[in-house]
PDB file of N, CA and C in Angstrom:
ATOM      1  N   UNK A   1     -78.602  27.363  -0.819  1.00  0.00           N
ATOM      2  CA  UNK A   1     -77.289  27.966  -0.795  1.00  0.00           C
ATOM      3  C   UNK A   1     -76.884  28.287  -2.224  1.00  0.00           C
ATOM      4  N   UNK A   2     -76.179  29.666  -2.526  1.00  0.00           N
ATOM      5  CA  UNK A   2     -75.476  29.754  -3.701  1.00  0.00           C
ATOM      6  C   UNK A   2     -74.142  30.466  -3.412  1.00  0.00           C
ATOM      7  N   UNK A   3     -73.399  29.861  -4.172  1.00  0.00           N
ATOM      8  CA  UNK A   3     -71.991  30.309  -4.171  1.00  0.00           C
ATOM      9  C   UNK A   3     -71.580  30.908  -5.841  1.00  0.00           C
ATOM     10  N   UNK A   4     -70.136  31.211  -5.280  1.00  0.00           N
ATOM     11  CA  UNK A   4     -70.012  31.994  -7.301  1.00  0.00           C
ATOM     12  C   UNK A   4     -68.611  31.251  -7.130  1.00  0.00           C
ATOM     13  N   UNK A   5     -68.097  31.368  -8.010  1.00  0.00           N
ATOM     14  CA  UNK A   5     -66.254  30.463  -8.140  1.00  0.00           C
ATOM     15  C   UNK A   5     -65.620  32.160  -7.708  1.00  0.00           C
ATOM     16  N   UNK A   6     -64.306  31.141  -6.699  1.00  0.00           N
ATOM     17  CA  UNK A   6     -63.729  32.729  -5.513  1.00  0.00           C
ATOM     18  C   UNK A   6     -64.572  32.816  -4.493  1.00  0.00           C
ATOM     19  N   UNK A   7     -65.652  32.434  -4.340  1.00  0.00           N
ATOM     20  CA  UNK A   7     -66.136  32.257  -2.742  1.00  0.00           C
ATOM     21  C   UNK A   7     -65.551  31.455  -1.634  1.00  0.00           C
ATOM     22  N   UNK A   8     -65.509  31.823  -0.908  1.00  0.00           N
ATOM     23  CA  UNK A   8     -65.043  30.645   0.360  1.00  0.00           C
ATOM     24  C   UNK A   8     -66.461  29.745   0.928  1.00  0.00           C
ATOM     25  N   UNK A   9     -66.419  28.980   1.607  1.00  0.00           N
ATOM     26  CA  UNK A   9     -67.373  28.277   2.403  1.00  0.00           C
ATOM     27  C   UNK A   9     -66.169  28.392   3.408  1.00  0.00           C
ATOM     28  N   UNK A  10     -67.589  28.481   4.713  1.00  0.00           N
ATOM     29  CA  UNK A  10     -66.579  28.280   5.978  1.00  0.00           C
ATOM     30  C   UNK A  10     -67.502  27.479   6.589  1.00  0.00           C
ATOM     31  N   UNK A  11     -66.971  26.389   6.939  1.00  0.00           N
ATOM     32  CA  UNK A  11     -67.849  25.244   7.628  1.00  0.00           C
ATOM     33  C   UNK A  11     -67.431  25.458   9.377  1.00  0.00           C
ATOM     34  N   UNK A  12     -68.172  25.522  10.505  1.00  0.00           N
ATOM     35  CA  UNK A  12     -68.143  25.600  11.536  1.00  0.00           C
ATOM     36  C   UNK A  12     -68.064  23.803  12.092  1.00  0.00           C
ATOM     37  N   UNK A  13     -67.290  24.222  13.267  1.00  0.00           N
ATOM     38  CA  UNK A  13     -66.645  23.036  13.648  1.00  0.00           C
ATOM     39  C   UNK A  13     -68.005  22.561  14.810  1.00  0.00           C
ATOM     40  N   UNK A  14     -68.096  21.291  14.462  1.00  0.00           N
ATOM     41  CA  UNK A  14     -69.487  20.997  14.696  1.00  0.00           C
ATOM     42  C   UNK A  14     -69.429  20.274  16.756  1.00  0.00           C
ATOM     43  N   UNK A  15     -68.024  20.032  16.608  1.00  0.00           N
ATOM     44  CA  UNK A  15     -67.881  19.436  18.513  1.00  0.00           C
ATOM     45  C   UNK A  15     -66.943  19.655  18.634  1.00  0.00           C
ATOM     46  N   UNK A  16     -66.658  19.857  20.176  1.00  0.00           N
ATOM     47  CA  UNK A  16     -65.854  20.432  21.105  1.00  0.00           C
ATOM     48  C   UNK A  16     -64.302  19.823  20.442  1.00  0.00           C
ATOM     49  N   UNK A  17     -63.479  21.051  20.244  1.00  0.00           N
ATOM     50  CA  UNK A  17     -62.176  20.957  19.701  1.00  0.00           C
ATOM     51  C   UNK A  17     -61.877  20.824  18.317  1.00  0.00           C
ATOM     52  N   UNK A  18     -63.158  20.876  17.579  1.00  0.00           N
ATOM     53  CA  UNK A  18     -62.828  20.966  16.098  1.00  0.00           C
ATOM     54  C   UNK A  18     -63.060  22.381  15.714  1.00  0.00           C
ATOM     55  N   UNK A  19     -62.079  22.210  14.734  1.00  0.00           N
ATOM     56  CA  UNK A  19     -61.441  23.825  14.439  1.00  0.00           C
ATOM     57  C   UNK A  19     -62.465  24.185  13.030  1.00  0.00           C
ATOM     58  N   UNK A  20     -63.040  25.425  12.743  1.00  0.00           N
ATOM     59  CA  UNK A  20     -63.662  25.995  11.576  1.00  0.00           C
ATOM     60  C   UNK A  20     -62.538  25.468  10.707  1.00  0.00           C
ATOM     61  N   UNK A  21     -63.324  25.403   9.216  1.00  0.00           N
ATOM     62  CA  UNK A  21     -62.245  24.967   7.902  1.00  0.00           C
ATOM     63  C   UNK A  21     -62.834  25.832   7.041  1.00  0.00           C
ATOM     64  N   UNK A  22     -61.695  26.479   5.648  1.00  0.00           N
ATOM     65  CA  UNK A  22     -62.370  27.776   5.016  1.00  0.00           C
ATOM     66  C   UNK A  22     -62.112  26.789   3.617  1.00  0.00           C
ATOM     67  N   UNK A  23     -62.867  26.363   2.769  1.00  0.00           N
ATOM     68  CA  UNK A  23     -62.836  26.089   1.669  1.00  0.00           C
ATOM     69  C   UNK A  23     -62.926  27.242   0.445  1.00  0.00           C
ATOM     70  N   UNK A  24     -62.398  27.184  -0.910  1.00  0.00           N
ATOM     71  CA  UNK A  24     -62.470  28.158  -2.033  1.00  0.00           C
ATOM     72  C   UNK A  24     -63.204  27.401  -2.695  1.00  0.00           C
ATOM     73  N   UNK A  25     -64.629  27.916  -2.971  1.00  0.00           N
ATOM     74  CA  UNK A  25     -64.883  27.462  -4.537  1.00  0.00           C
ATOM     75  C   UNK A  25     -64.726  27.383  -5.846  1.00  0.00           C
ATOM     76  N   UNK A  26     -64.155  26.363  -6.224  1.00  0.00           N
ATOM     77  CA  UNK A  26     -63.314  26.498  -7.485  1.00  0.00           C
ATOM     78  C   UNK A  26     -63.510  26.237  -8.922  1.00  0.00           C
ATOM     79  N   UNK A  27     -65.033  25.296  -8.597  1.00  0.00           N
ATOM     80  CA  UNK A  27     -65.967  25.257  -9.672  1.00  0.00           C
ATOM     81  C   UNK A  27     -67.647  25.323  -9.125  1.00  0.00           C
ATOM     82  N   UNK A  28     -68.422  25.253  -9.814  1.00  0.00           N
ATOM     83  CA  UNK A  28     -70.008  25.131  -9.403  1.00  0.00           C
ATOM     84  C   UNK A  28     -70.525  24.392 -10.141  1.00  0.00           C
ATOM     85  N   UNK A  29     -70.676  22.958  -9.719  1.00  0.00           N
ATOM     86  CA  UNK A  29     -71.606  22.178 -10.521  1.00  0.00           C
ATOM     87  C   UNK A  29     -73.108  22.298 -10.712  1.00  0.00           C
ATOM     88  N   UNK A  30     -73.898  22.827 -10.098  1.00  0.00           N
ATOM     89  CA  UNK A  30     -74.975  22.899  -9.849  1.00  0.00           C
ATOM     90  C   UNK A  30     -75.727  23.886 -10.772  1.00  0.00           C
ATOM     91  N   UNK A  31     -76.868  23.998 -11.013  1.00  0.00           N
ATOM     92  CA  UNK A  31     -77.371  25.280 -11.745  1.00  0.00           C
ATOM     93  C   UNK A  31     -77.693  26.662 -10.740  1.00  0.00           C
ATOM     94  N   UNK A  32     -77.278  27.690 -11.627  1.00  0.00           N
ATOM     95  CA  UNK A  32     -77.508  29.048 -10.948  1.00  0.00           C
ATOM     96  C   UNK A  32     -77.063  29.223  -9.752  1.00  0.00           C
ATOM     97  N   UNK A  33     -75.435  28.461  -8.985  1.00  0.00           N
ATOM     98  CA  UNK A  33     -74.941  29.005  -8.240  1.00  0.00           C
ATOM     99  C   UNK A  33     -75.350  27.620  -7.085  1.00  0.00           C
ATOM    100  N   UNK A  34     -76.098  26.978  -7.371  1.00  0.00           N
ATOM    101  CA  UNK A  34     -76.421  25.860  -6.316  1.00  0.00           C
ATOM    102  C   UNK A  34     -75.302  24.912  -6.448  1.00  0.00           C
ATOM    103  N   UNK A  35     -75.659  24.147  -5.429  1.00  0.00           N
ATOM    104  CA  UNK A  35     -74.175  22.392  -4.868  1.00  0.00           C
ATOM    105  C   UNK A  35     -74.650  21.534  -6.302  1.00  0.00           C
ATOM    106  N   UNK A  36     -73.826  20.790  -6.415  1.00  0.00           N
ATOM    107  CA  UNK A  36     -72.786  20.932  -5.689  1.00  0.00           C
ATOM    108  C   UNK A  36     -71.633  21.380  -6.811  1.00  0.00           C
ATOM    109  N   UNK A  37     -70.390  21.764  -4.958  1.00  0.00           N
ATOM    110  CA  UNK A  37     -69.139  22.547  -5.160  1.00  0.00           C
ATOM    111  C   UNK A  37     -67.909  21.568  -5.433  1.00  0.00           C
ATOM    112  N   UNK A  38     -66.903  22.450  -6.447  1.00  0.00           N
ATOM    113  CA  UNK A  38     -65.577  21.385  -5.929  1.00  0.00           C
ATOM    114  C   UNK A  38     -64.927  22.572  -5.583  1.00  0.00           C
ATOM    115  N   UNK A  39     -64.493  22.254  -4.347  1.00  0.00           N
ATOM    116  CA  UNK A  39     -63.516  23.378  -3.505  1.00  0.00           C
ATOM    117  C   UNK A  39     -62.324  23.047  -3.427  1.00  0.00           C
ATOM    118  N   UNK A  40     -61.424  23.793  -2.945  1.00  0.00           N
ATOM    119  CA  UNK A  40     -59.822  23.763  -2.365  1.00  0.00           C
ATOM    120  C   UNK A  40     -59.927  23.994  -0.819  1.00  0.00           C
ATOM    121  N   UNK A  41     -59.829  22.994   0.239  1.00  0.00           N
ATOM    122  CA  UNK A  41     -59.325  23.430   1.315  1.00  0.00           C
ATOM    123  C   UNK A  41     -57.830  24.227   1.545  1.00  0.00           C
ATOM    124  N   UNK A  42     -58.238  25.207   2.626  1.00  0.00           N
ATOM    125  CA  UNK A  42     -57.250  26.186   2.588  1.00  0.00           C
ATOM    126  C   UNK A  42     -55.699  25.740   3.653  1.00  0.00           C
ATOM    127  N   UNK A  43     -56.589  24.512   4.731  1.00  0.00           N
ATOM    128  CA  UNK A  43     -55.664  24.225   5.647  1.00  0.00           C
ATOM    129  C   UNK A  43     -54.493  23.442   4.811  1.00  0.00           C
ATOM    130  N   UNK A  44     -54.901  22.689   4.011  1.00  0.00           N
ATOM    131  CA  UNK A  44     -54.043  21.180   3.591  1.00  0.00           C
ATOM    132  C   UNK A  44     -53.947  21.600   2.031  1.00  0.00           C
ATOM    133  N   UNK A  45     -55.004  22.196   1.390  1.00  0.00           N
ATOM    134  CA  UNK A  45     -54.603  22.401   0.226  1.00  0.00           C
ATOM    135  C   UNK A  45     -54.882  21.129  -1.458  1.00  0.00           C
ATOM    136  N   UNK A  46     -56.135  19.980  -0.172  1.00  0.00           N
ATOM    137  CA  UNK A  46     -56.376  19.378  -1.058  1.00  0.00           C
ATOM    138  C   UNK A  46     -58.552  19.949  -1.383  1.00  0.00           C
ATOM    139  N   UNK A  47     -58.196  18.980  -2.899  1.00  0.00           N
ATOM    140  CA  UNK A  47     -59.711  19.348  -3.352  1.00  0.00           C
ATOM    141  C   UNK A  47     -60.843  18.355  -3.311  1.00  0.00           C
ATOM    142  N   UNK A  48     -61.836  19.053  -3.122  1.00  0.00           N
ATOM    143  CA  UNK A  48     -63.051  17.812  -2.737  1.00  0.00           C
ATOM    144  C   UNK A  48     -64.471  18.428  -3.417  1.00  0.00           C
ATOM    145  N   UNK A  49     -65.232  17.191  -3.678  1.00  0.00           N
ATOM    146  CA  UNK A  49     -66.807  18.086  -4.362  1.00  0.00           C
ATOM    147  C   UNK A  49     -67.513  17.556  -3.299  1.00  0.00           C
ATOM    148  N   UNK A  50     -68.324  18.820  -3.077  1.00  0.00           N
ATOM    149  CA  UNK A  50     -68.964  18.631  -1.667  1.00  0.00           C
ATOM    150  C   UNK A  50     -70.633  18.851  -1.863  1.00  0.00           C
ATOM    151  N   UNK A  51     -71.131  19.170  -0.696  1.00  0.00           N
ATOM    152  CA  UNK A  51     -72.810  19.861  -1.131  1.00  0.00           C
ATOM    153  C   UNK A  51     -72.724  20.453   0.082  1.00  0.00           C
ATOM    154  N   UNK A  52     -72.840  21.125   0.725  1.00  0.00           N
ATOM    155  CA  UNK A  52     -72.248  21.708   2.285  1.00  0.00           C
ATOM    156  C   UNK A  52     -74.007  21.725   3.108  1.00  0.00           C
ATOM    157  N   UNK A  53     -73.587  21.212   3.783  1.00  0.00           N
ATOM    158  CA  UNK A  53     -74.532  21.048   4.828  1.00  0.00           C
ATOM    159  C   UNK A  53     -74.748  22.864   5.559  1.00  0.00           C
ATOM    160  N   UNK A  54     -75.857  22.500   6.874  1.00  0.00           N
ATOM    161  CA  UNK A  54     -76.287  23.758   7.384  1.00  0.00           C
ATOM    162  C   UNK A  54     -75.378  24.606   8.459  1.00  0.00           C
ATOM    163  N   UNK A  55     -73.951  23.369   8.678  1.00  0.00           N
ATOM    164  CA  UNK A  55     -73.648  24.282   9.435  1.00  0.00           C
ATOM    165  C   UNK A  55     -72.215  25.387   8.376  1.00  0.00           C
ATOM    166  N   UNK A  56     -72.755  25.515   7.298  1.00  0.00           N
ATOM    167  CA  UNK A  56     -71.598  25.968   5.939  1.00  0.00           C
ATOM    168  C   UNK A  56     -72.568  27.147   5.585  1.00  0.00           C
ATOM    169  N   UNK A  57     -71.405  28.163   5.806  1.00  0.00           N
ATOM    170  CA  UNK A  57     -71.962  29.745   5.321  1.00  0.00           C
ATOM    171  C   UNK A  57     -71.173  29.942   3.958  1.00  0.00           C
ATOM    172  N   UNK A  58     -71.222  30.654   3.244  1.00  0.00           N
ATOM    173  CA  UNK A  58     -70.840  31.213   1.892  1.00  0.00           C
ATOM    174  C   UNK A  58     -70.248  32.588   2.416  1.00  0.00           C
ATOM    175  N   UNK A  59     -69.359  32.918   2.225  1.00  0.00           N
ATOM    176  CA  UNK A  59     -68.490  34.118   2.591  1.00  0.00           C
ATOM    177  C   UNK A  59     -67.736  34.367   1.041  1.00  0.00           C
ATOM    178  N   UNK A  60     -68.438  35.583   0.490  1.00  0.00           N
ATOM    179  CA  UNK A  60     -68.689  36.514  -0.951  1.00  0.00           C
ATOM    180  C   UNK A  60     -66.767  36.743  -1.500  1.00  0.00           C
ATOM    181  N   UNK A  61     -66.253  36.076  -2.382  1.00  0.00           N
ATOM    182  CA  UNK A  61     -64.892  36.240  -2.193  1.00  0.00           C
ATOM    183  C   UNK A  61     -64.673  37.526  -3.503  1.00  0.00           C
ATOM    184  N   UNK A  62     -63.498  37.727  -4.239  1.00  0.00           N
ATOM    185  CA  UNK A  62     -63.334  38.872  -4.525  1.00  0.00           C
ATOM    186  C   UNK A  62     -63.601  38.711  -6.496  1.00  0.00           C
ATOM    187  N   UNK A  63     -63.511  37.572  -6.901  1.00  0.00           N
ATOM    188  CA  UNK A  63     -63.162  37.070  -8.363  1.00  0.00           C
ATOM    189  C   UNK A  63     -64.616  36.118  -8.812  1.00  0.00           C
ATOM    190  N   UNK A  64     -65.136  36.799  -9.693  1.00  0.00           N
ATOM    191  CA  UNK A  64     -66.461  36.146 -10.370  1.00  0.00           C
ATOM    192  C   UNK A  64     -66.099  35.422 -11.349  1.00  0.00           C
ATOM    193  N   UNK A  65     -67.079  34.233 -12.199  1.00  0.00           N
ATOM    194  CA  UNK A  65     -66.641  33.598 -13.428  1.00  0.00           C
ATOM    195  C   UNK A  65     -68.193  33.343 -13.577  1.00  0.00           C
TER     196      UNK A  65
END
């Protein structure tokens, strides 16, 4: 997986009644775009460093760094 800072991750809700969550990537620890991320969740608005598992797509956001 590679992400850029301004990407979203959207993690798919893995069992019945859990809702998709859209995270912002807000830094990139990793080299050349690899995990791990510290993101901003978009629901609640708090931040977390993650490594996103397989069910986490990268969705291309609008602002490079």
């Amino acid at each position: 997986m590679h992400a850029n800072t301004g990407d979203k991750l959207l993690m798919h809700g893995r069992t019945v009644g859990q809702h998709d969550r859209f995270a912002e990537v807000v830094e990139v620890l990793g080299q050349n775009g690899t995990p791990p991320y510290r993101v901003r969740f978009e629901d609640d608005g708090h931040e977390a460093l993650m490594s996103p598992g397989p069910d986490t797509v990268v969705v291309p956001g609008t602002s490079r760094a």
